[in-house]
Each structure stands twice: as structure tokens, then as C-alpha cells.
Protein backbone atom coordinates (compact mmCIF):
# COMPACT_ATOMS: atom_id res chain seq x y z
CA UNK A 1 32.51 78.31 125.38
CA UNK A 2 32.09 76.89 122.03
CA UNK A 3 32.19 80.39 120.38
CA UNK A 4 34.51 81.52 117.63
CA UNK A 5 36.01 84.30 117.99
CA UNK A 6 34.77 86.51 114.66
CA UNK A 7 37.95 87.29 112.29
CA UNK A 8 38.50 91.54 112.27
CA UNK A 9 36.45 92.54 109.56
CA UNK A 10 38.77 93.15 106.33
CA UNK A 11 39.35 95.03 103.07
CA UNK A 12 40.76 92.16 100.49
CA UNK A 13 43.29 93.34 98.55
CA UNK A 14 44.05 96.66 100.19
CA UNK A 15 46.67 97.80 98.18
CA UNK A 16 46.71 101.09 100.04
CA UNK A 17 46.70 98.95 103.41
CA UNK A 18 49.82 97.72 102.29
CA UNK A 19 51.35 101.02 101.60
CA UNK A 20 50.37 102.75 104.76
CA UNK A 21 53.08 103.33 107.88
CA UNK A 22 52.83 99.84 109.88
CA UNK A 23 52.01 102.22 113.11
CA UNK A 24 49.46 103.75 111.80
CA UNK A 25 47.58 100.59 110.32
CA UNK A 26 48.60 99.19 113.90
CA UNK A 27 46.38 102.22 115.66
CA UNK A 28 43.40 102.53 113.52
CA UNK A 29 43.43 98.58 114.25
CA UNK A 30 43.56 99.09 117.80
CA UNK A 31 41.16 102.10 117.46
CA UNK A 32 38.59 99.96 116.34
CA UNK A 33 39.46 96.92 119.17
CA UNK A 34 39.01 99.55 121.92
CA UNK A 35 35.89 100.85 120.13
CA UNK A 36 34.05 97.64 120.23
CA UNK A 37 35.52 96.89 123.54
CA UNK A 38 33.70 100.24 124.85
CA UNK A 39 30.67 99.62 122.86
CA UNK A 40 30.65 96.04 124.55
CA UNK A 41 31.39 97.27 127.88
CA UNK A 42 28.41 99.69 128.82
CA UNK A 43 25.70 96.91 128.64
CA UNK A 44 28.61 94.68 130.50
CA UNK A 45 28.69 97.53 133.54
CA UNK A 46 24.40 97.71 133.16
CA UNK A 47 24.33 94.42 133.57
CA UNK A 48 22.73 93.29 130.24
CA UNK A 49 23.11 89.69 128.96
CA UNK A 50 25.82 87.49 128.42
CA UNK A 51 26.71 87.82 124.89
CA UNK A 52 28.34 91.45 125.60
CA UNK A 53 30.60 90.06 128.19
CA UNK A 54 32.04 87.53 125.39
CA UNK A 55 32.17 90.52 122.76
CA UNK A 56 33.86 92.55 125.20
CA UNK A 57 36.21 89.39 126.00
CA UNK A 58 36.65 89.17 121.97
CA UNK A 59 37.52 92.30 122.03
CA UNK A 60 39.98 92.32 124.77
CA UNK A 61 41.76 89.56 123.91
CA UNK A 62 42.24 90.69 119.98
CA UNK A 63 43.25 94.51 121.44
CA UNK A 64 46.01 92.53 124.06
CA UNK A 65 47.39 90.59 121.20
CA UNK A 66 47.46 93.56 118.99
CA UNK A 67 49.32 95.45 121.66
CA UNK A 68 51.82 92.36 122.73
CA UNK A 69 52.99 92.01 118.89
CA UNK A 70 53.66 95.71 118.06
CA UNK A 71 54.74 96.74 121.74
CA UNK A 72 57.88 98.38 120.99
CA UNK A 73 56.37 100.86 118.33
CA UNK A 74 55.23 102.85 121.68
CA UNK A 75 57.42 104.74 124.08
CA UNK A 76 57.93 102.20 126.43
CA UNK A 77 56.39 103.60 129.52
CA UNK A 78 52.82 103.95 127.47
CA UNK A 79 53.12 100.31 125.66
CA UNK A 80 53.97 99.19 130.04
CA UNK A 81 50.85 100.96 131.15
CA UNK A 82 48.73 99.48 127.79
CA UNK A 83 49.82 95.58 128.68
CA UNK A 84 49.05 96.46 132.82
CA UNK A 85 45.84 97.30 131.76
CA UNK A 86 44.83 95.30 129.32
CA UNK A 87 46.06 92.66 131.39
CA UNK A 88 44.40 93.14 134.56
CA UNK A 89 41.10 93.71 132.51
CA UNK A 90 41.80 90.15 131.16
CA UNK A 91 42.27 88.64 134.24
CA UNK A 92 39.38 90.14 136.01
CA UNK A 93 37.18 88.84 132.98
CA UNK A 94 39.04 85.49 132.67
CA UNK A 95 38.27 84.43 136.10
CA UNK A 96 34.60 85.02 135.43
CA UNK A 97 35.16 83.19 132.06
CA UNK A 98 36.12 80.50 134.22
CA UNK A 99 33.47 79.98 135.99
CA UNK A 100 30.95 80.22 132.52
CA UNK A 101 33.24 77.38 131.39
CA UNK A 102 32.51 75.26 134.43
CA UNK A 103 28.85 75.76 133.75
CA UNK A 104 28.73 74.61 130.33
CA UNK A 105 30.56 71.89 130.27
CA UNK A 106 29.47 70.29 134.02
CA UNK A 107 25.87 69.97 133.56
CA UNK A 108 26.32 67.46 130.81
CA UNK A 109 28.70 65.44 132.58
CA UNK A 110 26.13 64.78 135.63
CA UNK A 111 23.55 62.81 133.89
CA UNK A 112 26.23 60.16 133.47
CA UNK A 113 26.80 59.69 136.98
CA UNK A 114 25.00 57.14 139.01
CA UNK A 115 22.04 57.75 140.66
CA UNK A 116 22.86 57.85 144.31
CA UNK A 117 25.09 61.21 142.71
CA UNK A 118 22.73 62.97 141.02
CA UNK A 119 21.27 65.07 143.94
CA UNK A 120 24.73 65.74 145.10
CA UNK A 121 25.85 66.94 141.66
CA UNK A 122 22.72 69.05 141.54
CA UNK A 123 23.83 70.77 144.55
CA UNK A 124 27.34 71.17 143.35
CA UNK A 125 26.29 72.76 140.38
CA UNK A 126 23.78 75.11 142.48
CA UNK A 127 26.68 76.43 144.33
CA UNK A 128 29.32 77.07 141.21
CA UNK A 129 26.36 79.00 139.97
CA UNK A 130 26.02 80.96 143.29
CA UNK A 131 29.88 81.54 142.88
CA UNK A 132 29.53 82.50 138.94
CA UNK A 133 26.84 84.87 140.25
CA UNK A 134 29.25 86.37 143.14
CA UNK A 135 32.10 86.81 140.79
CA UNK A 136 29.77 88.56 138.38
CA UNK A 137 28.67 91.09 140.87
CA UNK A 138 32.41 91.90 141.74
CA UNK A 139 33.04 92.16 138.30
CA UNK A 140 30.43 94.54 137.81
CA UNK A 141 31.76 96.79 140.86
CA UNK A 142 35.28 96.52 139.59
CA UNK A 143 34.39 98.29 135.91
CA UNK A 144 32.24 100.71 137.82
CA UNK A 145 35.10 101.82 139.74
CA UNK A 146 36.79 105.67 139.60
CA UNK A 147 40.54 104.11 139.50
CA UNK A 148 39.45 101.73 137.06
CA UNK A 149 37.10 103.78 134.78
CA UNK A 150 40.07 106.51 135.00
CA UNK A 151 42.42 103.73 133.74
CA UNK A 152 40.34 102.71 131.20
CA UNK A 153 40.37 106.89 129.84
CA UNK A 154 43.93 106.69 129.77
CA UNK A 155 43.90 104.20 126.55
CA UNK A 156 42.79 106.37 124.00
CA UNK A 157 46.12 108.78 124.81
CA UNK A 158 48.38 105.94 125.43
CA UNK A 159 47.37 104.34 122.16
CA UNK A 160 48.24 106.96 120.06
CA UNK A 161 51.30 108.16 121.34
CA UNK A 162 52.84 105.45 118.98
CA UNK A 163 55.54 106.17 116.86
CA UNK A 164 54.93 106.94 113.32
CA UNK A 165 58.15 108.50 111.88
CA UNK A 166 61.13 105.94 112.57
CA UNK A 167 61.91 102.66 113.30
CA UNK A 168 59.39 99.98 112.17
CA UNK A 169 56.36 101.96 112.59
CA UNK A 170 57.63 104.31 109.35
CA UNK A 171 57.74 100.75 107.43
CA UNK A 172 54.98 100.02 104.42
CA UNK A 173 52.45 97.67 106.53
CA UNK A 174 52.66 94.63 103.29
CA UNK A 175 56.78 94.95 104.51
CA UNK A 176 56.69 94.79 108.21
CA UNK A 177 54.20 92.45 108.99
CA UNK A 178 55.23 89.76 107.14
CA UNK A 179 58.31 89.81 108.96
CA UNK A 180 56.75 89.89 112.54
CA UNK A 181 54.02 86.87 111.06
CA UNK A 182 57.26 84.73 110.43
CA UNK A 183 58.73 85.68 113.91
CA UNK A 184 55.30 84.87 116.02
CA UNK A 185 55.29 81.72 113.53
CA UNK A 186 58.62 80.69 114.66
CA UNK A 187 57.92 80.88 118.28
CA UNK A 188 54.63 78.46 117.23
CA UNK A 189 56.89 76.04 115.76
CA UNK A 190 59.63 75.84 118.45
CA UNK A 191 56.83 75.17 121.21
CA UNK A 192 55.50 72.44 118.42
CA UNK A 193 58.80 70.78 117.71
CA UNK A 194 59.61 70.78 121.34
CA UNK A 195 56.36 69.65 122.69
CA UNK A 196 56.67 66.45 124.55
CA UNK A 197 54.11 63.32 123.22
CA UNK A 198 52.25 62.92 125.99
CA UNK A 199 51.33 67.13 125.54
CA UNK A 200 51.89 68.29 128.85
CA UNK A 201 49.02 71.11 130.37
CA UNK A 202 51.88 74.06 130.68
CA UNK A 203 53.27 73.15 127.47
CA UNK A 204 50.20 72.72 125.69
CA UNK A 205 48.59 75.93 127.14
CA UNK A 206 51.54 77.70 126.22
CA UNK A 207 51.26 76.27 122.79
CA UNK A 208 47.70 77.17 122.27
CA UNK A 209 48.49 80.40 123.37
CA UNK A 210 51.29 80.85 120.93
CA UNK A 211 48.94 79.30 117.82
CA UNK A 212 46.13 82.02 119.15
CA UNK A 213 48.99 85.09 118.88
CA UNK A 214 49.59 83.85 115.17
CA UNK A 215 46.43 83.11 114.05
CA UNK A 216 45.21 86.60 115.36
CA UNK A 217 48.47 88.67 114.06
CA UNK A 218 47.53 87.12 110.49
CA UNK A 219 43.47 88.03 110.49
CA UNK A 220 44.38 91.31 111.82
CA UNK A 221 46.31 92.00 108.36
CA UNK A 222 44.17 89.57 105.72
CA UNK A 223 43.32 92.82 103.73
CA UNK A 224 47.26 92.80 102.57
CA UNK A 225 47.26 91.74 98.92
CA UNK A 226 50.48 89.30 99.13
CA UNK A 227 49.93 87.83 102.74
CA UNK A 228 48.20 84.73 101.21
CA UNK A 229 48.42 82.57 104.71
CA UNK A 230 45.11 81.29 104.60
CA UNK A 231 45.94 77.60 104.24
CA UNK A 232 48.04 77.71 107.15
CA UNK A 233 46.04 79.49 109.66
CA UNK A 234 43.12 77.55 109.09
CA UNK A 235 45.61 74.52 110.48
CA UNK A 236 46.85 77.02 112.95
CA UNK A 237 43.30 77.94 113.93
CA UNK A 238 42.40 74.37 114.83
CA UNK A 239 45.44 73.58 116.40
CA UNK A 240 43.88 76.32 118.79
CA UNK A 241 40.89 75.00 119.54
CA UNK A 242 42.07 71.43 119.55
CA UNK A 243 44.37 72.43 122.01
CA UNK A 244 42.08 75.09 124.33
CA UNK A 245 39.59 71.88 124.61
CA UNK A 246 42.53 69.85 126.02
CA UNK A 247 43.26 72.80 128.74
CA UNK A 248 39.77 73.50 129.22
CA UNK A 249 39.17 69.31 130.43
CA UNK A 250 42.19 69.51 132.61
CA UNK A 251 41.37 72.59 133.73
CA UNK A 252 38.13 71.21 134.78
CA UNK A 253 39.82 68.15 136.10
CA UNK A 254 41.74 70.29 138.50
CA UNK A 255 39.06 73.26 139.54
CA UNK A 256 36.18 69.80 140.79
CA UNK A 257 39.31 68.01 143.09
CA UNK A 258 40.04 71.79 144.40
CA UNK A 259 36.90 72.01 145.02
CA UNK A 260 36.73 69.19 147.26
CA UNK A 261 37.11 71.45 150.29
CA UNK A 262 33.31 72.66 149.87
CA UNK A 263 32.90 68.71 150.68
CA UNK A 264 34.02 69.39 154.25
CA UNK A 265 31.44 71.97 155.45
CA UNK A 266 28.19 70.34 153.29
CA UNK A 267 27.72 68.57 156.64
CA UNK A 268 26.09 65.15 156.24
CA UNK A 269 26.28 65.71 152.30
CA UNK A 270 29.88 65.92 152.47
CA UNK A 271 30.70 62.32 151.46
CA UNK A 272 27.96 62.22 148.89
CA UNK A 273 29.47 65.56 147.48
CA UNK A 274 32.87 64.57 147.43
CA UNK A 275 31.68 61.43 145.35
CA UNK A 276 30.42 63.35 143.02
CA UNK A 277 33.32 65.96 142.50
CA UNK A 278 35.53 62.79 142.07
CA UNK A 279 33.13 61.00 139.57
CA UNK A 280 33.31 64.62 137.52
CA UNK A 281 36.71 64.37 137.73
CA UNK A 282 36.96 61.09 136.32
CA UNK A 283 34.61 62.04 133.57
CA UNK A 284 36.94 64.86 132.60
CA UNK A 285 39.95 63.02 133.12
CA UNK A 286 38.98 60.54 130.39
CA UNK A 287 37.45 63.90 127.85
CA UNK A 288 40.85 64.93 128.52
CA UNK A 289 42.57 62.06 127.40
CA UNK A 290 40.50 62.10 124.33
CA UNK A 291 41.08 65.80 123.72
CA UNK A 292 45.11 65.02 124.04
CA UNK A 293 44.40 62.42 121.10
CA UNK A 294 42.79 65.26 119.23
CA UNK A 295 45.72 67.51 120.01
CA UNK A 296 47.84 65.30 118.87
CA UNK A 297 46.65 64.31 115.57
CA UNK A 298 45.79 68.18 114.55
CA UNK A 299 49.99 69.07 115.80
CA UNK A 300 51.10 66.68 113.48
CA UNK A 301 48.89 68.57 110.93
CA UNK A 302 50.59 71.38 111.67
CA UNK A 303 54.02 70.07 111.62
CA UNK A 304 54.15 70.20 107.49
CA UNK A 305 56.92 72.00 105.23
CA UNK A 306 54.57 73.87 103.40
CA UNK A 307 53.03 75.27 106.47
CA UNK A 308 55.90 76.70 107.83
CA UNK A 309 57.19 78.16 104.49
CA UNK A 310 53.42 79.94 104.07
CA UNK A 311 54.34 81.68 107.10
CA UNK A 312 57.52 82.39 106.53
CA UNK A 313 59.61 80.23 108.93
């Protein structure tokens, strides 16, 4: 939506940071995910303004990354239940992200449509927002829930059953996560080198999604005193939002032509409606194209020497 996502607040220079068991700088991390997730959450479920719901989804998404990167310092059957949740929470709060995204970046688009589409566009955009407002409410219901809310209590326990005493948790923090920064970089650079030009959407979702897991694994440890990566995340970080704009067009591209169905019961303004989905289309076809430019200029950015040897691959 045009919203950064704010950087974990840091010490710089933590020289302790760097000298403390990996697991347990990896659970006072996710302590303090799950803490602002919870503080976001209880205006969320009293249904108070929008900018909790993206803290929350801030939130979310840093405490699923967090838990994805450093799954196997749990027992396995608590890091399974942590990603379920986590997961399902995302995907319950992605759909309505979905729907937030449609309504900020459709309403611009209809002003360049010609006139004899305007009403029609007007009415399209009155029903995604009855939709927005119906997936809102289920939302809503679903974090109210006992099964859910009993879930969600579950967390704290699961989260700190993490193993502390062997293994990579018992490593100095400034050891092990350097190591797991170069392997998450890796992954980045395979889907980069093996991307094809024309930046396919599965590809370059999957891409984005790999730059986001870097770029999030690296601000989550910028206290350590030798992790200087800055240089290269700030590529990495636009490579991100070069490439979410490029999923977020196509994704537009393809939610207006599903939508077309709606065109079949709007009775006489069926044809007029359907004009107007396919002129949005169009419009987001072409910001698409011009987003894949973008894409492609920041990748080759990315695609540097020094880069790749910042973070470690």
C-alpha cells in the first residue's frame, strides 16, 4: 500500500548481541514481534482504524520470517504448529490486504477512462468496497474466535521451547547469522541469475519474496558490530519493492478480468461494466509493463560482485 515496512528497532554495535546464544537473540526477537503483533491486534478485533491492521500485518510478516529462517532451532512439532499458525493468520489478513490494494490503486485508474465508463467504474468500485467491507467483518469474527484465540495462546509456549544448549542455537549470534544471511542470500541470487528477461509473475513473486526474507533476516540483526550489509540491502530492499509493484499490477490485471463474472448479473449494466473491468485491465496491463522495466533495471543493480560478497555469497 505504499507503506514501508519500519526496520526492527536496533542497538548499533551490540557487542554483547553478538556474544549472546543465537536462540536466545532469536526469542527475545520474536518476543518482541508477537508483542507488537498483540498490541496491534486488540484495536484490530475492536474494530479501530486501519493503521493497526497494517502494524499487525508488519508484525506478522517480520514474526513469519523470523520463524521460517531459524525453524529448526525448535523441536520440530512446535516450529510445525508456529509456521500453521502464523501462516493461516497471514492468509486470513492477506486476503483482506488484497482487497485494500484494489482500493488504492483502482480509483486512480478510473478517471482515465472514457466517459461513457465512468458511472460503470463508479459502481465497480462501490461493490469491491462492499466486498473489502464483507471480508473485514469475517476477519473480525475469525480473531474473535475460541479455536483461534486458543491458537493464538499457544505461541508464547511454543516460542520458547527453542533450543538453547546445542546445535546452532548454543552458537555466538555475530557467528551464526552471518552464515544463515549468506545462505538466504544465495537462494536470492539463484532466483536472480535464473530469472527469465521477460520476469515472469511466479518467478518474480518468488523473487520478491526471496529479496523480502533477506532484507528482513539482515535488519533483524543490524545491532551486530561486523554485519556491515547495509550497502547491499538497501539494493536488496528496492529490488523488493520494485518487484512487489510488478506483482501488485498483474495482480490487479488478473483480480478486474476475474471479476468479469459480476458483469453477468449487473443486468442491463452488464456490458457497460464489463467495459470498464477490461479498460482497468488495460490500464494495468500497460503499469505492469512499466513496472517489469523497473524490475528489470533495479535486478541488474543487484546482480554486482560486490553485492554478493557483502552478503557473503
Amino acid at each position: 500500500l505504499g507503506i514501508e515496512d519500519p526496520a526492527p528497532e536496533a542497538d548499533a554495535g551490540d557487542v554483547q548481541a553478538a556474544e549472546r546464544p543465537l536462540a536466545l537473540s532469536v526469542l527475545r526477537a520474536a518476543q518482541r514481534h508477537l508483542a507488537t503483533l498483540r498490541d496491534a491486534e486488540a484495536p484490530v478485533r475492536g474494530d479501530v482504524g486501519a493503521d493497526h491492521l497494517h502494524r499487525m500485518r508488519v508484525a506478522l510478516r517480520r514474526l513469519r520470517s523470523l520463524v521460517r529462517a531459524f525453524r529448526d532451532l525448535w523441536p520440530a512439532d512446535a516450529a510445525e504448529r508456529l509456521k500453521s499458525h502464523l501462516r493461516d493468520t497471514g492468509r486470513r489478513l492477506g486476503a483482506l490486504r488484497d482487497l485494500d490494494v484494489a482500493l488504492e490503486i483502482l480509483p486512480p485508474s478510473a478517471p482515465a477512462l472514457p466517459a461513457a465508463l465512468q458511472v460503470p467504474a463508479q459502481r465497480l468500485l462501490g461493490w469491491v468496497r462492499t466486498r473489502r467491507d464483507a471480508m473485514h467483518a469475517e476477519v473480525l469474527e475469525w480473531l474473535r474466535s475460541p479455536a483461534r484465540l486458543a491458537a493464538a495462546a499457544n505461541v508464547d509456549g511454543d516460542l520458547a521451547s527453542i533450543v538453547t544448549t546445542d546445535g546452532d542455537g548454543a552458537l555466538p549470534t555475530g557467528v551464526a547469522v552471518p552464515a544463515r544471511l549468506a545462505k538466504a542470500a544465495a537462494q536470492l541470487k539463484k532466483r536472480a541469475l535464473g530469472i527469465a528477461e521477460e520476469l515472469p509473475i511466479e518467478p518474480a513473486h518468488e523473487l520478491r519474496i526471496a529479496a523480502k526474507r533477506v532484507r528482513y533476516l539482515a535488519e533483524e540483526f543490524a545491532e551486530l558490530p561486523k554485519l556491515d550489509v547495509g550497502k547491499a540491502i538497501r539494493v536488496v530492499t528496492r529490488v523488493q519493492q520494485r518487484f512487489g509493484s510488478l506483482c501488485d499490477h498483474e495482480v490487479a490485471v488478473e483480480r478486474l478480468l476475474g471479476w468479469l463474472h459480476i458483469a453477468t448479473g449487473d443486468g442491463e449494466h452488464g456490458a457497460s461494466t464489463a467495459a470498464a473491468l477490461g479498460a482497468l485491465a488495460m490500464q494495468h496491463e500497460a503499469e505492469a509493463q512499466r513496472a517489469r522495466r523497473r524490475a528489470r533495471k533495479v535486478l541488474g543493480r543487484l546482480d554486482r560482485k560486490a553485492v554478493w560478497q557483502q552478503l557473503g555469497c
